[in-house]
N, C-alpha and C. Protein backbone atom coordinates (compact mmCIF):
# COMPACT_ATOMS: atom_id res chain seq x y z
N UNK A 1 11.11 1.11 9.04
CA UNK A 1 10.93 -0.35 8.95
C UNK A 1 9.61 -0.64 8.23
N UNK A 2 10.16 -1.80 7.00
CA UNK A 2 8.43 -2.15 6.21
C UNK A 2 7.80 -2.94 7.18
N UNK A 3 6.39 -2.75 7.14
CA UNK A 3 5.37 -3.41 7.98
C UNK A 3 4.76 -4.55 6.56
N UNK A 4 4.25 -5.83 7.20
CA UNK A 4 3.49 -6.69 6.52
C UNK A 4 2.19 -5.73 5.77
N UNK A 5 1.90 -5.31 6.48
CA UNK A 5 0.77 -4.28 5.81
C UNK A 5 0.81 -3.15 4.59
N UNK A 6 2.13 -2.64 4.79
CA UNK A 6 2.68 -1.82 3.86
C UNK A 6 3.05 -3.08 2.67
N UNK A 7 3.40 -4.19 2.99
CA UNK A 7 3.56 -4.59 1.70
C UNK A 7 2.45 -5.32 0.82
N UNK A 8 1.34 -5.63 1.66
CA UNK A 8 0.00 -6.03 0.94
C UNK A 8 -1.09 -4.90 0.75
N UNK A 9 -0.59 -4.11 1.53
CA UNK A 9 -1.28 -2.48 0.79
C UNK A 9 -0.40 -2.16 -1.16
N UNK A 10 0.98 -2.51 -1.12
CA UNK A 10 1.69 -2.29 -2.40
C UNK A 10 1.41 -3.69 -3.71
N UNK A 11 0.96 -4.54 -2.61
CA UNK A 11 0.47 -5.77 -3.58
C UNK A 11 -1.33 -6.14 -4.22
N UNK A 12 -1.80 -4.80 -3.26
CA UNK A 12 -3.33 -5.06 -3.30
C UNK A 12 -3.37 -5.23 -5.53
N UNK A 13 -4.35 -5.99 -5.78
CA UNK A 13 -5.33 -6.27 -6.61
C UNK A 13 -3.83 -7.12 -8.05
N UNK A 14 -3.06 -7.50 -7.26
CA UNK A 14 -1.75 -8.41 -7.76
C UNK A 14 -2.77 -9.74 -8.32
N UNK A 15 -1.86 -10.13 -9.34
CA UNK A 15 -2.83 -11.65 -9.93
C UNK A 15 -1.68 -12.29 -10.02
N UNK A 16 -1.66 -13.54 -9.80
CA UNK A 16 -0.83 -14.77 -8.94
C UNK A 16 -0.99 -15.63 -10.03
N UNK A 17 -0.12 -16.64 -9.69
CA UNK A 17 1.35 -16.57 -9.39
C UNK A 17 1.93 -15.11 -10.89
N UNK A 18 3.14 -15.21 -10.30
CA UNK A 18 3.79 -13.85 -10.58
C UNK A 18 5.04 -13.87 -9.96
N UNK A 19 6.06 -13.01 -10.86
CA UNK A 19 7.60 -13.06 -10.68
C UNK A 19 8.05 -12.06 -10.57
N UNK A 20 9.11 -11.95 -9.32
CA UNK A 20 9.62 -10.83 -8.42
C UNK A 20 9.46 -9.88 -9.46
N UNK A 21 9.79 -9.52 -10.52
CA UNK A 21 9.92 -8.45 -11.41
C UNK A 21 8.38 -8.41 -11.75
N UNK A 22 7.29 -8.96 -11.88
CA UNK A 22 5.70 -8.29 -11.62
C UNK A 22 5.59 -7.65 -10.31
N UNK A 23 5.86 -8.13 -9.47
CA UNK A 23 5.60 -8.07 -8.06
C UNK A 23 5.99 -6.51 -8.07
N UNK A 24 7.79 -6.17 -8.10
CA UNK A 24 8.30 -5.18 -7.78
C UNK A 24 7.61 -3.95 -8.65
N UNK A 25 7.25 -4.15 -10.29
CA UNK A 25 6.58 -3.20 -11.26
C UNK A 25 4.97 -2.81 -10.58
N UNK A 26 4.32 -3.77 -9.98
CA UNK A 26 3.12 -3.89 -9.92
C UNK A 26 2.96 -2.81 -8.08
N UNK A 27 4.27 -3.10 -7.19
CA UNK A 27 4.23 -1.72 -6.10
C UNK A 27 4.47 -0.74 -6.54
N UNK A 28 5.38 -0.32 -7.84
CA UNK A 28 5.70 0.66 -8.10
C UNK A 28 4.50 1.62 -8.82
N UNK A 29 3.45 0.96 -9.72
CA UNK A 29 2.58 1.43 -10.13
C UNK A 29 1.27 1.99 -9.00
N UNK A 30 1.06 0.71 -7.69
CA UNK A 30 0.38 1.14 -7.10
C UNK A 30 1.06 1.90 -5.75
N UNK A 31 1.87 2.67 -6.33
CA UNK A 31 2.86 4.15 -5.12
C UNK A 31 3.38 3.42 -4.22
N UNK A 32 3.59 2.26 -4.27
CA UNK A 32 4.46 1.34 -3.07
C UNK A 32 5.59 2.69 -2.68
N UNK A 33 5.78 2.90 -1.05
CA UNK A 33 6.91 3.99 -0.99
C UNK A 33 8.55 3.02 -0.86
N UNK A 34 9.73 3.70 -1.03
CA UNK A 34 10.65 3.44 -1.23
C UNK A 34 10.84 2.59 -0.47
N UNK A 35 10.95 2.37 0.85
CA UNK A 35 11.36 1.35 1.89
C UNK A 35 10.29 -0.16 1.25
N UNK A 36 9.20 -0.06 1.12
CA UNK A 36 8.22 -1.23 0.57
C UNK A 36 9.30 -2.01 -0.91
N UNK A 37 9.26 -0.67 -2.01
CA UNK A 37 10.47 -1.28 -3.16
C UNK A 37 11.26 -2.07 -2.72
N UNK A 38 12.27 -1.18 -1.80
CA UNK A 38 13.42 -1.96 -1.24
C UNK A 38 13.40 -3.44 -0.93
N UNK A 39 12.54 -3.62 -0.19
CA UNK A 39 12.42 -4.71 0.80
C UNK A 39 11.78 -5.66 -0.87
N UNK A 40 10.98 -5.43 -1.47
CA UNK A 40 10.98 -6.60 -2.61
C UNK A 40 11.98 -6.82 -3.94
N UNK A 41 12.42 -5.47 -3.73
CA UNK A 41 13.88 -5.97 -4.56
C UNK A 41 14.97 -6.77 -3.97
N UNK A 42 14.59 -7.17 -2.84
CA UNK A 42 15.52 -7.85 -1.92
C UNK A 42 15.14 -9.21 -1.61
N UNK A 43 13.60 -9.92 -2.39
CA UNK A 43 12.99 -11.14 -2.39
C UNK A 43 13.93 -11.92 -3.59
N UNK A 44 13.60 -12.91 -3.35
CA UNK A 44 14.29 -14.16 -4.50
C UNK A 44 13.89 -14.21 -5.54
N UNK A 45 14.22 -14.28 -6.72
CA UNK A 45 13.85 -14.33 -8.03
C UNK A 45 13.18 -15.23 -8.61
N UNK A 46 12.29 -15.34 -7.81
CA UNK A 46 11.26 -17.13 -8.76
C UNK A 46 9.79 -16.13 -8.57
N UNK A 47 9.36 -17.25 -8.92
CA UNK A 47 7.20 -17.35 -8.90
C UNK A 47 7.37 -17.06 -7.48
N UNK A 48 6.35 -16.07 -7.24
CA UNK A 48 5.10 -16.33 -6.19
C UNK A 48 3.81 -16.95 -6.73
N UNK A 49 3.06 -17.99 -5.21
CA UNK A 49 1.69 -18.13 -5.63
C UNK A 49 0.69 -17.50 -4.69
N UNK A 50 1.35 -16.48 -4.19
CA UNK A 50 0.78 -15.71 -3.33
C UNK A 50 1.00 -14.51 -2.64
N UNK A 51 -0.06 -13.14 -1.72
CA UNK A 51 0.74 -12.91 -0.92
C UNK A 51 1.33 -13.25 -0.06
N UNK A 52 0.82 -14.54 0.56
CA UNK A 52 1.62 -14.77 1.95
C UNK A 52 3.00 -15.16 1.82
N UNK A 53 3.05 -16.00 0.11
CA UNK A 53 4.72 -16.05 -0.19
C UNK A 53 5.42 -15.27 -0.80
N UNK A 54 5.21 -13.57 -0.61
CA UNK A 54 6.16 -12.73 -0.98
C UNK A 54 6.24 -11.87 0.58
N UNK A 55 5.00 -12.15 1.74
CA UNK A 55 5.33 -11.76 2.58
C UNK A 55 6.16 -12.29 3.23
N UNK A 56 6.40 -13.77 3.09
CA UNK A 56 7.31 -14.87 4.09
C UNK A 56 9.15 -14.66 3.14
N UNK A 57 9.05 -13.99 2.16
CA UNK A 57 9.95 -14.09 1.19
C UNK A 57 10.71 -12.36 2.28
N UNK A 58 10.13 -11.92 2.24
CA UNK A 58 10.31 -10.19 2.59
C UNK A 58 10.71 -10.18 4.01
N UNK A 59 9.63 -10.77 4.99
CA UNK A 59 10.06 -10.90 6.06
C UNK A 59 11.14 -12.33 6.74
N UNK A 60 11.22 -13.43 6.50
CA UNK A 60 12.18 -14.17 6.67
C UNK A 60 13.85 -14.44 6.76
């Protein structure tokens, strides 16, 4: 199970707003592990203007 933490550990030093496809390239570069991927390939396809709205996107 992804933890909130695991996914702002995979989002650390992210520049905002930004679209699921930055988001998902930008864990993959910083070693986001597979379950973290998962869970943001599974967010909605618009802008974020934040982490808290890709965490509320992930966990909701």
């Amino acid at each position: 199970m992804v933890s909130p933490i695991d996914i702002q550990k995979a989002l650390s030093g992210m520049d905002y707003p930004a679209s699921k496809e930055d988001i998902v390239r930008h864990a993959e570069q910083q070693g986001g592990d597979a379950e973290v991927l998962e869970a943001l390939k599974k967010i909605e396809d618009r802008e974020y203007e934040g982490p808290s709205g890709v965490s509320s996107a992930v966990f909701d």
